[in-house]
N, C-alpha and C. Protein backbone atom coordinates (compact mmCIF):
# COMPACT_ATOMS: atom_id res chain seq x y z
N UNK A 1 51.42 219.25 155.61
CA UNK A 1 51.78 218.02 156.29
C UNK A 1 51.44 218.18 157.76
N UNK A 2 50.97 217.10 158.45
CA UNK A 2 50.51 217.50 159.62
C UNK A 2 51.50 217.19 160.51
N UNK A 3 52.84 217.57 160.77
CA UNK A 3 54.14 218.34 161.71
C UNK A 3 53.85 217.69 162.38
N UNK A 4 52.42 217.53 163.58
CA UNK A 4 52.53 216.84 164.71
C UNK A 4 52.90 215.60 164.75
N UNK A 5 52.26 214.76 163.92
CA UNK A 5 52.33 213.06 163.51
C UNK A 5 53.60 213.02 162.89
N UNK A 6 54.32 213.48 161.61
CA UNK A 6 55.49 213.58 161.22
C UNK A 6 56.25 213.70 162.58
N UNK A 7 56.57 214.72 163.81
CA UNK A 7 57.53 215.16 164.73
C UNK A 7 57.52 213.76 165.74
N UNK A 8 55.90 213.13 165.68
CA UNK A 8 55.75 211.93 166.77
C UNK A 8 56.60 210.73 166.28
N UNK A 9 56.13 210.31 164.95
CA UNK A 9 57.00 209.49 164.34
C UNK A 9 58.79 209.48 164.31
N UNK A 10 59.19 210.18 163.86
CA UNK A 10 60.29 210.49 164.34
C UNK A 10 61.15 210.61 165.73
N UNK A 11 60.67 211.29 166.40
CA UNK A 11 61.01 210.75 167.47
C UNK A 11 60.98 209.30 168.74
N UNK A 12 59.59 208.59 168.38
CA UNK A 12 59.46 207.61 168.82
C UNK A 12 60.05 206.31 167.81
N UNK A 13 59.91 206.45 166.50
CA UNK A 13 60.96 205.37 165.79
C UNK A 13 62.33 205.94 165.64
N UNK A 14 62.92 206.57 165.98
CA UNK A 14 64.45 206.75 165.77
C UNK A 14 64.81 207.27 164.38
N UNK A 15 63.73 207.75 163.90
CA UNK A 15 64.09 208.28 162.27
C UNK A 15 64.31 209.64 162.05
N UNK A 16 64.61 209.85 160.92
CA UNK A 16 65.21 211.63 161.02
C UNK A 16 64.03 212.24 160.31
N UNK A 17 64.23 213.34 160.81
CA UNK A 17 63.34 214.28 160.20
C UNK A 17 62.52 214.25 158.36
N UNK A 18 64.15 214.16 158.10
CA UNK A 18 63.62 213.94 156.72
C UNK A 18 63.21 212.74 155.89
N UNK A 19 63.07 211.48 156.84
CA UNK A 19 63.00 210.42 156.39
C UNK A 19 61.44 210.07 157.12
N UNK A 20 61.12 211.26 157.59
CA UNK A 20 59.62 210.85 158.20
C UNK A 20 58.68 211.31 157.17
N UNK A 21 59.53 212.85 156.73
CA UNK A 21 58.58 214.09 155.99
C UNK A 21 58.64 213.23 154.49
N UNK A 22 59.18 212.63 154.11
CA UNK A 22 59.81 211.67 152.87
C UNK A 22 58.49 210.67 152.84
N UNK A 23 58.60 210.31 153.67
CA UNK A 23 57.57 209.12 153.60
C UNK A 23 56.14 209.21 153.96
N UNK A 24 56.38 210.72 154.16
CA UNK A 24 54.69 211.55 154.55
C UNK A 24 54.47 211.91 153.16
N UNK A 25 55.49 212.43 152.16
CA UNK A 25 55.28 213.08 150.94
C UNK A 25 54.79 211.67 149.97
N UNK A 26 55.21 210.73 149.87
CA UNK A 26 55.22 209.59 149.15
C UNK A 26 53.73 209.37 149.64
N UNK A 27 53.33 208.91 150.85
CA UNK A 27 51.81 209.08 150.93
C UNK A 27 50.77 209.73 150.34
N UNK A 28 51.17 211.08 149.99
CA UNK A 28 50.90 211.88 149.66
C UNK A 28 50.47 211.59 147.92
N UNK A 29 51.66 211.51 147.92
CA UNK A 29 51.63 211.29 146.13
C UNK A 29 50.89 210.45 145.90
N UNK A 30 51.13 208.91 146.58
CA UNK A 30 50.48 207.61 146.25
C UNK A 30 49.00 207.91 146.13
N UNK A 31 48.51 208.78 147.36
CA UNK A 31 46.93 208.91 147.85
C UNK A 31 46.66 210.05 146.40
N UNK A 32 47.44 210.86 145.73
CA UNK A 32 46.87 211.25 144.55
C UNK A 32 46.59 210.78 143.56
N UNK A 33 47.50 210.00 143.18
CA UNK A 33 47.57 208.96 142.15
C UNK A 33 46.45 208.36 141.87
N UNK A 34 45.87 207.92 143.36
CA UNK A 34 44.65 206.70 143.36
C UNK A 34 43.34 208.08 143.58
N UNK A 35 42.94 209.35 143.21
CA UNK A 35 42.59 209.55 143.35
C UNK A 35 41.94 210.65 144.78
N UNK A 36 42.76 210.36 145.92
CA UNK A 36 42.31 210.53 146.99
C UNK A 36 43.28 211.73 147.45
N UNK A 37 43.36 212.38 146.68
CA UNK A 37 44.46 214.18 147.37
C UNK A 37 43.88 214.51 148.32
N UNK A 38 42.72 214.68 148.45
CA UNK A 38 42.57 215.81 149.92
C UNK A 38 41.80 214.65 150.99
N UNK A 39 41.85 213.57 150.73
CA UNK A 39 41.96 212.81 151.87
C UNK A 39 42.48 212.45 152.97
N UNK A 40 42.44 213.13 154.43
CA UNK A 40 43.66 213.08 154.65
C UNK A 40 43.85 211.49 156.04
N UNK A 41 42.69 211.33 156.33
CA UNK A 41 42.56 210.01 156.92
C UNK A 41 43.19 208.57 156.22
N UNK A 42 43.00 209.03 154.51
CA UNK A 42 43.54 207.72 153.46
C UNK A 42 44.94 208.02 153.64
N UNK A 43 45.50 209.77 153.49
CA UNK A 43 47.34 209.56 153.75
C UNK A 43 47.38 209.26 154.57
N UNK A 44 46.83 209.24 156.29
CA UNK A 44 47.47 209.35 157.23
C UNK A 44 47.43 207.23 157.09
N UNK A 45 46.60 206.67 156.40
CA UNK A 45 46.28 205.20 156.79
C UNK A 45 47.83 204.99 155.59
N UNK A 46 48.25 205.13 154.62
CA UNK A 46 49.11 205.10 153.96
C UNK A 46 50.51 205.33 154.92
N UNK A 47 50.36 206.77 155.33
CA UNK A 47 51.53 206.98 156.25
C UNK A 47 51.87 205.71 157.12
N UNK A 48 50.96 205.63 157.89
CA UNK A 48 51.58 204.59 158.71
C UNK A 48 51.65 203.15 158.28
N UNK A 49 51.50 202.76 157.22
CA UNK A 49 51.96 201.45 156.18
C UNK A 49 53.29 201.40 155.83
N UNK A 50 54.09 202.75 155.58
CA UNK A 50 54.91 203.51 155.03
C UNK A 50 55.87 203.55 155.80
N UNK A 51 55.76 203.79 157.04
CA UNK A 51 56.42 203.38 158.37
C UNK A 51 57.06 202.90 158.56
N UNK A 52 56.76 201.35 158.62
CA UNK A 52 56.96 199.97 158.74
C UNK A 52 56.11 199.52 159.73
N UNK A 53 56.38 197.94 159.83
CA UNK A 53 55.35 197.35 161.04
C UNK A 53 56.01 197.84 162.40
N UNK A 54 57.53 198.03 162.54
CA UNK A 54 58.18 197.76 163.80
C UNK A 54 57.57 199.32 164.56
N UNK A 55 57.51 200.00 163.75
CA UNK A 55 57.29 201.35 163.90
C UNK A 55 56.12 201.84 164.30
N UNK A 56 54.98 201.01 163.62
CA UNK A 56 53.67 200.94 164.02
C UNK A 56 53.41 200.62 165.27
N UNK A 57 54.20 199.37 165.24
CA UNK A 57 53.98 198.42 166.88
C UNK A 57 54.55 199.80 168.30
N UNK A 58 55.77 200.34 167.58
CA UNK A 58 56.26 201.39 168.79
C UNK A 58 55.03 202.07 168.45
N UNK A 59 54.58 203.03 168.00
CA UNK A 59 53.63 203.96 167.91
C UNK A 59 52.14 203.09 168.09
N UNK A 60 51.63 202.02 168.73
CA UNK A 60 50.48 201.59 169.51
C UNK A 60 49.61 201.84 168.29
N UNK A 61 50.66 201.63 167.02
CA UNK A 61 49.02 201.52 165.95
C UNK A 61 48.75 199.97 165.53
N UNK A 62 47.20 199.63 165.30
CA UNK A 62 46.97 198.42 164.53
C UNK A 62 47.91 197.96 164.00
N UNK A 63 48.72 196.49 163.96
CA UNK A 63 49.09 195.65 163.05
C UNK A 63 48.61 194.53 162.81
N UNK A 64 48.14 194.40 161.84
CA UNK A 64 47.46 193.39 160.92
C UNK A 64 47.84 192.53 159.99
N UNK A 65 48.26 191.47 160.23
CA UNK A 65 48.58 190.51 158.70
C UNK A 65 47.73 190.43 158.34
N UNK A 66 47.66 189.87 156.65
CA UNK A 66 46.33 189.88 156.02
C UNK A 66 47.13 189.87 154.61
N UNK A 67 46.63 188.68 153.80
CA UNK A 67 47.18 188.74 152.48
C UNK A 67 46.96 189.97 151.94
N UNK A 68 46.08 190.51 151.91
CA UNK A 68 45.37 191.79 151.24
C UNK A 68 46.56 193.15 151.80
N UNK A 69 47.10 192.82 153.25
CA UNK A 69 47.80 193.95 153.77
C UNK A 69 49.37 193.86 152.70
N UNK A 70 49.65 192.47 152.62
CA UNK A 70 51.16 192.32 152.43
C UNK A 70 51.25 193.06 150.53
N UNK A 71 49.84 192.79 149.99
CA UNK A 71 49.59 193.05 148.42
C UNK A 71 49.89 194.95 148.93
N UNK A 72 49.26 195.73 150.13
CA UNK A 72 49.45 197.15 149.93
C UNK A 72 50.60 197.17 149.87
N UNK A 73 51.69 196.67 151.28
CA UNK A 73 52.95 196.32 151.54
C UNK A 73 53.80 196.94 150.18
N UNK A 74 53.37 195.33 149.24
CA UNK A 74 54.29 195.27 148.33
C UNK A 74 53.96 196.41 147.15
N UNK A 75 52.58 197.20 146.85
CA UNK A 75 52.52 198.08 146.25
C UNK A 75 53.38 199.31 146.57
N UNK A 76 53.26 199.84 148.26
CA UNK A 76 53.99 201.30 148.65
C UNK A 76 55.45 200.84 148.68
N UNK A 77 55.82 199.47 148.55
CA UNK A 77 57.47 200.09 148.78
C UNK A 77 57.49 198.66 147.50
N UNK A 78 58.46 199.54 146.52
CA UNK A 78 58.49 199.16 145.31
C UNK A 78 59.45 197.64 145.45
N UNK A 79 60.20 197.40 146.77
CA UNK A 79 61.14 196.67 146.67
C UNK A 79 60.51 195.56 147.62
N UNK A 80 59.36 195.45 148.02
CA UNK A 80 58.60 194.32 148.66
C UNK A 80 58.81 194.07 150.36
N UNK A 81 59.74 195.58 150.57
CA UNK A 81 60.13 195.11 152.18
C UNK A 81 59.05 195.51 152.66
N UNK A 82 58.83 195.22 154.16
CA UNK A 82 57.75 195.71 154.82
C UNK A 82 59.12 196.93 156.31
């Protein structure tokens, strides 16, 4: 897991440790599933989906609406939140 991005996240969204490394691992899995394990540009684009938007916006990454985004949305989090 790349510690640095996990330690940034966390500290700049207010989340705990294990709720960063949690949602780094779920990336993880998802990006195997579909094929893509040692990809690590596809987890890291997963990771930060995984996030949330509010989280993105603190961390100065792309946010994008886009029907196509809200369909990943609702794929990585089983319960349709963003």
């Amino acid at each position: 897991m790349p510690s640095a991005l996990v330690n940034k996240v966390k500290e700049k969204c207010n989340m705990t440790k294990g709720k960063a490394e949690s949602l780094w691992n779920r990336a993880k899995d998802k990006a195997k599933e579909q094929g893509h394990e040692e990809e690590w540009d596809y987890i890291t684009a997963l990771f930060k989906h995984l996030v949330g938007r509010d989280c993105m916006k603190i961390m100065g990454w792309e946010v994008k609406e886009s029907y196509i985004m809200s369909l990943v949305y609702k794929y990585l989090n089983e319960d349709g939140e963003r």
